[in-house]
Every structure is written in structure tokens, then in C-alpha cells.
C-alpha atoms as a PDB file:
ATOM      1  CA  UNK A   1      20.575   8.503  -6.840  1.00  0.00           C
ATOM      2  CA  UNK A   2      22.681   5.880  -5.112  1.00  0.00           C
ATOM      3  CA  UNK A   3      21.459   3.265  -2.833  1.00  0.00           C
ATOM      4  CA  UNK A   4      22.987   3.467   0.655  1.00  0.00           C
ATOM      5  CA  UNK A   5      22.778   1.719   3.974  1.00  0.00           C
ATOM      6  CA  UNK A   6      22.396   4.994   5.846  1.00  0.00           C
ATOM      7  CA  UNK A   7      20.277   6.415   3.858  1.00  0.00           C
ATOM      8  CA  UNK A   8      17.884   8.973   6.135  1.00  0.00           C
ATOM      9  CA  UNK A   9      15.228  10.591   3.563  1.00  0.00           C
ATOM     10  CA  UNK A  10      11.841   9.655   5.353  1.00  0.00           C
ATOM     11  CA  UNK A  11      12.475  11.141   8.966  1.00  0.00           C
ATOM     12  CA  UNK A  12       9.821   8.930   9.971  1.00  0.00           C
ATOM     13  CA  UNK A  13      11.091   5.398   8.532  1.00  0.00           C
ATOM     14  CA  UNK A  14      14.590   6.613   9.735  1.00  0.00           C
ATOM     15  CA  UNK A  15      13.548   7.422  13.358  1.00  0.00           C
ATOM     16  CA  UNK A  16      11.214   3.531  13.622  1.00  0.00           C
ATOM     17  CA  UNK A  17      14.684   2.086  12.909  1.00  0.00           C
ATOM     18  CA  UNK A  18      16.906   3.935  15.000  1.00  0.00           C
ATOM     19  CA  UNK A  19      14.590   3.001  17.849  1.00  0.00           C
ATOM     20  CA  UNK A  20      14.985  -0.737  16.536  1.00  0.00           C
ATOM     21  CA  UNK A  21      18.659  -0.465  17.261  1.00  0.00           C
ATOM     22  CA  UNK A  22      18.486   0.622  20.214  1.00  0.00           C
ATOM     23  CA  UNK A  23      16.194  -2.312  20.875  1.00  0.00           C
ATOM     24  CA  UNK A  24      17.639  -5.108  19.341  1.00  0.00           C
ATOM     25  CA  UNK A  25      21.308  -4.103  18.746  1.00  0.00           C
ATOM     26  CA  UNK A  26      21.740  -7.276  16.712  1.00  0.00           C
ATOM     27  CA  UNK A  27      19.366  -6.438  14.420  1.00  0.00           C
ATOM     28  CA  UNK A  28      20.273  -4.564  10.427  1.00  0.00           C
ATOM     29  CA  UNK A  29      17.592  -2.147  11.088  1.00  0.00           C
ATOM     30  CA  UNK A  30      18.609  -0.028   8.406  1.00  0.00           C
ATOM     31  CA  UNK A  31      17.793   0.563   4.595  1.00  0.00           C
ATOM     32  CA  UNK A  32      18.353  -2.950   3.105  1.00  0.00           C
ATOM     33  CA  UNK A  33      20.310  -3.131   0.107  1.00  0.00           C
ATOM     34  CA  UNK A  34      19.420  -5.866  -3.077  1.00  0.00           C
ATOM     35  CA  UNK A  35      21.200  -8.980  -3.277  1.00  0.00           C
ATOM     36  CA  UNK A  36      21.917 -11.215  -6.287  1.00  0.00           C
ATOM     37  CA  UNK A  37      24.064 -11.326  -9.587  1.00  0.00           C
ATOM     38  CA  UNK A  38      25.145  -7.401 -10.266  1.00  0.00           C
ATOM     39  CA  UNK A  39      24.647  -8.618 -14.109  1.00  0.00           C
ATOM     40  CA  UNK A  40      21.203 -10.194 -14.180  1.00  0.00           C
ATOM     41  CA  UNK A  41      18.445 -10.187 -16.450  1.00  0.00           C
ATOM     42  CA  UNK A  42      15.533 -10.878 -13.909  1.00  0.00           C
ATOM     43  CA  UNK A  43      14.995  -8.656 -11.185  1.00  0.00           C
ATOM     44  CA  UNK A  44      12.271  -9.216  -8.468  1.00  0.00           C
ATOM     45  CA  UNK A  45      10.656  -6.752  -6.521  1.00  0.00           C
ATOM     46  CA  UNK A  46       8.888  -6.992  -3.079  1.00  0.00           C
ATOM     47  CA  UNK A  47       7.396  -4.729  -0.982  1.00  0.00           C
ATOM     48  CA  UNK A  48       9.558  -3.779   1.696  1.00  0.00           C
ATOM     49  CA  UNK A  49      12.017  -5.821   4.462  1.00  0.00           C
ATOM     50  CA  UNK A  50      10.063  -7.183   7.397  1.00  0.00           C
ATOM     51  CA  UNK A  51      10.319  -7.154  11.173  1.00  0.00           C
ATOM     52  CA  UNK A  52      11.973  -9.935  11.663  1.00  0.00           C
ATOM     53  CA  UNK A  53      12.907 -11.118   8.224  1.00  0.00           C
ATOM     54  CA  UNK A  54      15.332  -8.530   6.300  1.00  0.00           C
ATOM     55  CA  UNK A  55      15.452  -6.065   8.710  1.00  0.00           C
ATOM     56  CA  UNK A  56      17.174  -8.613  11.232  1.00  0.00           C
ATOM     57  CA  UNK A  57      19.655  -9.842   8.500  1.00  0.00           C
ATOM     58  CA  UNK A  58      20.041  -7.205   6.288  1.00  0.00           C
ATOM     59  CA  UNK A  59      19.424  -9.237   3.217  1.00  0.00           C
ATOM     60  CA  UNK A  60      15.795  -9.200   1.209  1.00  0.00           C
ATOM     61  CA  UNK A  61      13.805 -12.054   1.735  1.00  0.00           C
ATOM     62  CA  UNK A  62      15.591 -13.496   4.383  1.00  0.00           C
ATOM     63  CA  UNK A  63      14.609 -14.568   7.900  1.00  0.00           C
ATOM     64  CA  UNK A  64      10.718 -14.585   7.599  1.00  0.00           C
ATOM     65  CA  UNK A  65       8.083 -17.082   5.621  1.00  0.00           C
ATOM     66  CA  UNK A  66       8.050 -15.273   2.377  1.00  0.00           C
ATOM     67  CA  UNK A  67      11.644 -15.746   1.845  1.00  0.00           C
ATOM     68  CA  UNK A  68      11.327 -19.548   2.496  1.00  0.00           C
ATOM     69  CA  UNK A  69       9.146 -19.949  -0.151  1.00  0.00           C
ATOM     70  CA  UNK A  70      11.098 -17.552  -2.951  1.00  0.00           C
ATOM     71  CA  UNK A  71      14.583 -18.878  -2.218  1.00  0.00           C
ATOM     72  CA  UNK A  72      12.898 -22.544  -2.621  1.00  0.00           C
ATOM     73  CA  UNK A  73      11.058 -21.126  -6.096  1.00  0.00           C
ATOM     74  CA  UNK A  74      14.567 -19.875  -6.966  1.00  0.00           C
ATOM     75  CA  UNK A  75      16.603 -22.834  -6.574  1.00  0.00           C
ATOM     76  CA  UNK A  76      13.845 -24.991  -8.173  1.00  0.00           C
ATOM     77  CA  UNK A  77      13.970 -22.961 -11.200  1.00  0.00           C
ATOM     78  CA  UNK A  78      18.407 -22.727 -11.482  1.00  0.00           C
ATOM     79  CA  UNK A  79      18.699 -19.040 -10.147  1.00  0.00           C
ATOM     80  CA  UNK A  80      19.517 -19.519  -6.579  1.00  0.00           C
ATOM     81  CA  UNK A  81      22.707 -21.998  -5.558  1.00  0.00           C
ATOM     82  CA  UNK A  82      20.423 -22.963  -2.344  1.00  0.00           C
ATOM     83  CA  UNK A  83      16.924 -23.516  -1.155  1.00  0.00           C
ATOM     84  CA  UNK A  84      17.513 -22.081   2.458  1.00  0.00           C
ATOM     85  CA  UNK A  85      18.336 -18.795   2.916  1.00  0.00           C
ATOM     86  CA  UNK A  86      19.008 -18.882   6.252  1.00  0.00           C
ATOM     87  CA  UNK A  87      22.247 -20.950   8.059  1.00  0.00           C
ATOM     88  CA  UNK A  88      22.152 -23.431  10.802  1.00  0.00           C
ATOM     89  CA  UNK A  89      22.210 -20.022  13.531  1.00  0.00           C
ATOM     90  CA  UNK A  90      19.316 -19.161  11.661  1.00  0.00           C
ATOM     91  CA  UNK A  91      21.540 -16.021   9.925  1.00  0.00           C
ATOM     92  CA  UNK A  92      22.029 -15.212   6.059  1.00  0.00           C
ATOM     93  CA  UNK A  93      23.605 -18.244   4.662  1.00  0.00           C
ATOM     94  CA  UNK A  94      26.811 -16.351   3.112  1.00  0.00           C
ATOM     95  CA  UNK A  95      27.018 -19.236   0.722  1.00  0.00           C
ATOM     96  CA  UNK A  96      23.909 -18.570  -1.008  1.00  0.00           C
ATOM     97  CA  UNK A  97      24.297 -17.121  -4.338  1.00  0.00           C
ATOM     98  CA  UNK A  98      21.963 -15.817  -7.231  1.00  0.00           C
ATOM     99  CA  UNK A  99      22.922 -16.720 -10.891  1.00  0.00           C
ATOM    100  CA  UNK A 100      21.209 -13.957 -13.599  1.00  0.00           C
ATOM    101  CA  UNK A 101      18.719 -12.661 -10.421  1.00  0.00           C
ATOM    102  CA  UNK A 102      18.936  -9.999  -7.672  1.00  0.00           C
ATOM    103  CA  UNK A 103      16.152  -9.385  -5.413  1.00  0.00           C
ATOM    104  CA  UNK A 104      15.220  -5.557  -4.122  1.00  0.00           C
ATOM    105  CA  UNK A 105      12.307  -3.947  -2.533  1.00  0.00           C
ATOM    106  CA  UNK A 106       9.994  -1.109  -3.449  1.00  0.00           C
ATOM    107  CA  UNK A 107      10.500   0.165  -0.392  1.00  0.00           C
ATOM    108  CA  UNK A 108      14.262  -0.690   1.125  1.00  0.00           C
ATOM    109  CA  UNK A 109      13.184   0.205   5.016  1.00  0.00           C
ATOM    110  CA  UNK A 110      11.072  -0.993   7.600  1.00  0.00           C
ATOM    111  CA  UNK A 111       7.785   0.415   7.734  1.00  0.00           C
ATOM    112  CA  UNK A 112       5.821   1.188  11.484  1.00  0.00           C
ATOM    113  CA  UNK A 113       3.151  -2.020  10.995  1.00  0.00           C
ATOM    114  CA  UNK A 114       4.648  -3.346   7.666  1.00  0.00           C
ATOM    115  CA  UNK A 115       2.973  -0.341   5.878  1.00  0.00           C
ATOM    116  CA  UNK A 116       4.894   2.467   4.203  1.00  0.00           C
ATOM    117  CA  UNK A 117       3.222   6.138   3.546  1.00  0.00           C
ATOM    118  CA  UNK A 118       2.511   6.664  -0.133  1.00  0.00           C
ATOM    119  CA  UNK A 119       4.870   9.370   0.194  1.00  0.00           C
ATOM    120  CA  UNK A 120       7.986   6.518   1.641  1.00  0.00           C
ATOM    121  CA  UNK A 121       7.069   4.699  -1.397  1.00  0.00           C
ATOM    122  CA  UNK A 122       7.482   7.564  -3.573  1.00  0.00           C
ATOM    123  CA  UNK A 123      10.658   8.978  -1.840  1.00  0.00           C
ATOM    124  CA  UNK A 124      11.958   5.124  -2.175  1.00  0.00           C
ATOM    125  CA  UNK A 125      11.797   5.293  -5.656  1.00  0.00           C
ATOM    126  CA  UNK A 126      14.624   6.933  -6.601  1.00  0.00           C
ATOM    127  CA  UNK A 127      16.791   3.846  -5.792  1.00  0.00           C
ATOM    128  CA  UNK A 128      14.295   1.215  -7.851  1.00  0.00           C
ATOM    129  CA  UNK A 129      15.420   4.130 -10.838  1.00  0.00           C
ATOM    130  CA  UNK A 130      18.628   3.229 -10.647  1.00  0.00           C
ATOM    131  CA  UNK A 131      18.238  -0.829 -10.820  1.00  0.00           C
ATOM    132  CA  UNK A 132      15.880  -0.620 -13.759  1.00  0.00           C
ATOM    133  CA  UNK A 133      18.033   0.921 -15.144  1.00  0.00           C
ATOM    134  CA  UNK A 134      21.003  -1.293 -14.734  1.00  0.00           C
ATOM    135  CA  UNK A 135      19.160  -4.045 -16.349  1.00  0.00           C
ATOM    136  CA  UNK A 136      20.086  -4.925 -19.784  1.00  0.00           C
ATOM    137  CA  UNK A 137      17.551  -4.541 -22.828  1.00  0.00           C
ATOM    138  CA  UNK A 138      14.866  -7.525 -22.675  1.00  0.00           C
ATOM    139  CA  UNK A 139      15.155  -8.109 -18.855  1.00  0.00           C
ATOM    140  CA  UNK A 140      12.482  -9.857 -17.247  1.00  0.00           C
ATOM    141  CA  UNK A 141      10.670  -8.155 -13.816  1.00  0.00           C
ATOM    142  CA  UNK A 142       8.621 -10.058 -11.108  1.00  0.00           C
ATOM    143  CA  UNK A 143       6.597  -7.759  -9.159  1.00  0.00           C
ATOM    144  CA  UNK A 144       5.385  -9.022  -5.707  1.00  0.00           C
ATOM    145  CA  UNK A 145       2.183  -7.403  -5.008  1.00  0.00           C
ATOM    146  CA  UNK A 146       0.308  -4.086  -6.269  1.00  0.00           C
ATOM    147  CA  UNK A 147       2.678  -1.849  -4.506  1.00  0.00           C
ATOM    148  CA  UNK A 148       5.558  -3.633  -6.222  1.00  0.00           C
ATOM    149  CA  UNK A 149       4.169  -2.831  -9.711  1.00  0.00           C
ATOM    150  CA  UNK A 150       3.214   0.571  -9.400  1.00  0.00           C
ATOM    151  CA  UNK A 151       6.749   1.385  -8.108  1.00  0.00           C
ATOM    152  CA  UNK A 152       7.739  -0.296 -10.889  1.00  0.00           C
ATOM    153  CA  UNK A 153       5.838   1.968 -13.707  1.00  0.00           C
ATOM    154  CA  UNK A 154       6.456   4.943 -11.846  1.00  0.00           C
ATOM    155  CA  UNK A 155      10.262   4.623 -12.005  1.00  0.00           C
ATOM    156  CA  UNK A 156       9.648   3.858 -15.709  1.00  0.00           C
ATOM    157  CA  UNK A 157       7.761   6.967 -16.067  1.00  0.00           C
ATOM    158  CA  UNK A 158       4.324   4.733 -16.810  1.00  0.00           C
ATOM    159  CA  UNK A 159       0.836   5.428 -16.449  1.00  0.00           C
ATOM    160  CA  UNK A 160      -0.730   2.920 -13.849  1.00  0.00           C
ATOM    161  CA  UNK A 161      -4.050   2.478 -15.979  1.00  0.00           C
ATOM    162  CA  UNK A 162      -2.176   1.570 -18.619  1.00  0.00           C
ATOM    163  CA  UNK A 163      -0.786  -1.379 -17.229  1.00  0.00           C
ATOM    164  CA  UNK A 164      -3.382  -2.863 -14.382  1.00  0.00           C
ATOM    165  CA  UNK A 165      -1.912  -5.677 -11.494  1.00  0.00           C
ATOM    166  CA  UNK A 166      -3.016  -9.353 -11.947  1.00  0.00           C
ATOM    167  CA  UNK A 167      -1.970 -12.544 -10.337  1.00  0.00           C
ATOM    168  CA  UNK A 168       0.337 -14.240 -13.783  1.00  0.00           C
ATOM    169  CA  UNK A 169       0.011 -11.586 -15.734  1.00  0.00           C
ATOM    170  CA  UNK A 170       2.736 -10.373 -17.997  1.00  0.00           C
ATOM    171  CA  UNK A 171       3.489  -6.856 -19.690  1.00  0.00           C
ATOM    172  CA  UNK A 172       5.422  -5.901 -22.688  1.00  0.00           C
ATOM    173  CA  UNK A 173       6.824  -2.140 -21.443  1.00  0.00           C
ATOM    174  CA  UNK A 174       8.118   0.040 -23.951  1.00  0.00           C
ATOM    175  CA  UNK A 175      11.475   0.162 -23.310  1.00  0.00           C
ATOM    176  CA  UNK A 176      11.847  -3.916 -23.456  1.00  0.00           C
ATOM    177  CA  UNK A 177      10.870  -4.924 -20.270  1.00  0.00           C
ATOM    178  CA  UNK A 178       8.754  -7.907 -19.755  1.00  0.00           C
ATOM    179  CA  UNK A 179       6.919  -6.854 -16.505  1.00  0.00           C
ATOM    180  CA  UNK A 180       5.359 -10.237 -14.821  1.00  0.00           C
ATOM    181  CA  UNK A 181       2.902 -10.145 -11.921  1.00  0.00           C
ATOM    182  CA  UNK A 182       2.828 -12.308  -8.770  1.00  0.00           C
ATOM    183  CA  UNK A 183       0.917 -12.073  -5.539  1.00  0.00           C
ATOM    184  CA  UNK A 184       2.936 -11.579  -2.492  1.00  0.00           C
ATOM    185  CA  UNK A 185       4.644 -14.771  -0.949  1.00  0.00           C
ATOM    186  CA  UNK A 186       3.219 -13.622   2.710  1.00  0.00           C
ATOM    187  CA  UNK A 187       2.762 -15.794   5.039  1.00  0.00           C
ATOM    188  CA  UNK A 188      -0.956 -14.504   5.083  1.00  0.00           C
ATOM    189  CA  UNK A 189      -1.378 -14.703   1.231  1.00  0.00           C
ATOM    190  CA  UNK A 190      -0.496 -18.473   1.359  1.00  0.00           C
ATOM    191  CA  UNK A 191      -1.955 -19.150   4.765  1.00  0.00           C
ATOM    192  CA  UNK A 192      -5.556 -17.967   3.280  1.00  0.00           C
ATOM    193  CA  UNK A 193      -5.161 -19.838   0.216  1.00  0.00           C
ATOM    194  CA  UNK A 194      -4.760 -16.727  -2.082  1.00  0.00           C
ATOM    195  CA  UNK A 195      -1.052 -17.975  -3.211  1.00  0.00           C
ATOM    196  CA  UNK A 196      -0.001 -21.408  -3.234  1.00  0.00           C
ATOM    197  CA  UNK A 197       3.259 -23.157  -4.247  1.00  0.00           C
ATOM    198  CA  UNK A 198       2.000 -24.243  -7.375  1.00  0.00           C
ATOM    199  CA  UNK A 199       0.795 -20.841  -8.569  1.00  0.00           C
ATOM    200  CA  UNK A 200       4.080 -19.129  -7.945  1.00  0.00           C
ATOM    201  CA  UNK A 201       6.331 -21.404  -9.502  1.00  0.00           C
ATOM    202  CA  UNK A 202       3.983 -20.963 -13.150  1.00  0.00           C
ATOM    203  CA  UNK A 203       5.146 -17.223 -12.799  1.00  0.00           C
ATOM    204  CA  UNK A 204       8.574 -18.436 -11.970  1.00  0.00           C
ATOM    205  CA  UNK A 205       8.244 -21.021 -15.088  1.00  0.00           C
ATOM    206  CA  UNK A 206       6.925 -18.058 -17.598  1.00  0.00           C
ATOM    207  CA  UNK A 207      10.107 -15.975 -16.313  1.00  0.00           C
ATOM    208  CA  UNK A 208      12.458 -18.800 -16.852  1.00  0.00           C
ATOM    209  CA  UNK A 209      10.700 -19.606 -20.765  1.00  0.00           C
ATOM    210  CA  UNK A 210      11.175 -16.357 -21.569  1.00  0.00           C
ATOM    211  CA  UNK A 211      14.806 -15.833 -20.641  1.00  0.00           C
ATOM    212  CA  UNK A 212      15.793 -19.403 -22.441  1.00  0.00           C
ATOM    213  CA  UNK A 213      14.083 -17.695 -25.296  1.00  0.00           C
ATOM    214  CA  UNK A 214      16.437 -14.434 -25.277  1.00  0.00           C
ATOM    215  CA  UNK A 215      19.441 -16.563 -24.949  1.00  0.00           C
ATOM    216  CA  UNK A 216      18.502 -18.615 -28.074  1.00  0.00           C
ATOM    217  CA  UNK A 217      18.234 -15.377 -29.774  1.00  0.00           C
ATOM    218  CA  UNK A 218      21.405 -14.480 -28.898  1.00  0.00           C
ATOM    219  CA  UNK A 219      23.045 -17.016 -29.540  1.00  0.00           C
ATOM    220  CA  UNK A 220      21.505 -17.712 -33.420  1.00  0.00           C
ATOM    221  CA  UNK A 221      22.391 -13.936 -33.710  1.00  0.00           C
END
């Protein structure tokens, strides 16, 4: 199924926004769609958009602490053309571009309390189908957080105990993804000390060794 911006197909995610609008008019505060390079080979996948953050700007990632500190990882590491994500009005910097990375959540709406119903997640899924599926043979995956991963197997058609969540860990999936594991870049992950700066960018360094290494293949090939 298709991605799309008025997408309605958890009544209860879809009525939370459309009291948001009416709220803050300014506001996206509707289903988020991924950003980046339509062509890449690394895909990263959050949670879903929060209050403030991508459901104010209508872009993942951007507008809240956790999006600070991936767009900074990004640029550091060659994939994003800036550090900030945000302009000097505090909106999405329309300059900011992704080279071989696009950024999507496992679930594209805002949840009631930042917390979608198993079912959301489920329903939600369809869509994270469809970009796994775009990917090219040998893509690389960051998943950001348990929820993250196990959308990830299940639109892959994986069992969850075969493939368990771990702070730097890194899967081999069956059909040639390389699945890597990250804790959340929240605000409260890195306030209590659980993430650091440091600890996400080795993820972002594994990621960034192992797609060097697929080009060199290619290229000897």
C-alpha cells in the first residue's frame, strides 16, 4: 500500500490529529511522510513523529532533541548536506539534503502520549512494506529502539526471537539486509546516560564501513 499524507486507518490516531489542527493550525499534524535520497542504501527507522518535532514540520526528525542529534550524526558521517535541521525561524531547513539515506518511522502519526497501540503499529506497517522493499539488495537498516526493529521483521515476514534488539548490534536478514540496532536518540535516553554521542556515532561508523565495503565490491565487479 501507498504512503499518503491523509491517510485515516487508525480512527483513533486520525481523530488526536484532527483535534491538533484545530489547535495549532500551523502545525503538519498529519501522517508524516520519509525524507531523504529516493535511491538509498541505508534507511533509518524511528518510532513515530513527536509533538512538537515532526508533527509541527512535517518532516521526521525534525523540530525536537532527537533530530538534533541524528542530523549532526548524519552530516558527521557524509549522508546529510547539513548538521541543523531546522532554519533560522526554527522550520525545516529546505536546503537540507540526504545523500544514499532517507529517514521514516514505524509508526508515521502522532500517538496520544508518544505511545502508539500495538494494533497502530501493526496497521502502520503496511507503509514500512513498501520502503523495504524499495531498497536495493545489500541495504543497510538502523533501527531506533525495540519498536523500530520489530516493525522491521514483521514487514520482512521475521520471527522476533529469531533476531533479539541490542544497543550495536547488527543482523544478517535473509533477504540481504544488514539490520543494525541503536537505542533511541530521545532526549530522555541521552539525558539519563543510556545513549551518548559517542555510542551512536560507532553504529553510524559500522553503517558507513559496511556500505564503503559494498561499493568496493561493486566496483572490482
Amino acid at each position: 500500500m501507498k504512503f499518503s499524507t491523509g491517510c485515516s486507518l487508525c480512527p483513533r490516531l486520525a481523530n488526536f490529529l484532527s483535534d491538533i489542527r484545530q489547535a495549532q493550525p500551523d502545525y503538519h499534524a498529519r501522517p508524516v511522510p520519509s525524507f531523504g535520497d529516493a535511491n538509498a542504501r541505508f534507511l533509518i527507522v524511528g518510532l513515530a513523529p513527536g509533538m512538537h518535532g515532526a508533527n509541527r514540520t512535517g518532516r521526521p526528525f525534525t523540530g525536537d532533541y532527537a533530530g538534533n542529534l541524528l542530523y549532526s550524526t548524519l552530516h558527521h558521517f557524509g549522508f546529510s548536506s547539513r548538521a541543523e535541521p531546522l532554519n533560522a525561524a526554527g522550520w525545516t531547513n529546505a536546503e537540507l539534503t540526504l545523500s544514499d539515506c532517507r529517514i521514516t518511522n514505524a509508526v508515521r502519526c502522532l500517538p496520544p502520549q508518544n505511545k502508539p497501540e500495538p494494533a497502530e503499529v501493526k496497521q502502520c506497517n503496511v507503509f514500512l512494506v513498501d520502503e523495504l522493499a524499495s531498497l536495493p539488495q545489500g541495504a543497510a537498516v538502523l533501527a531506533l529502539g525495540t519498536v523500530a526493529h520489530l516493525a522491521v521483521l514483521r514487514a520482512l515476514g521475521l520471527r522476533a526471537g529469531d533476531y533479539g534488539f541490542g544497543h550495536g548490534t547488527r543482523h544478517s536478514l535473509p533477504n540481504r539486509i544488514m539490520l543494525y540496532d541503536s537505542y533511541h536518540c530521545s532526549r530522555y535516553n541521552t539525558q539519563t546516560r543510556r545513549l551518548n554521542e559517542s555510542m551512536f556515532h560507532e553504529v553510524f561508523g559500522a553503517i558507513a564501513g559496511y556500505l564503503s565495503t559494498l561499493e568496493n565490491v561493486r566496483i572490482r565487479s
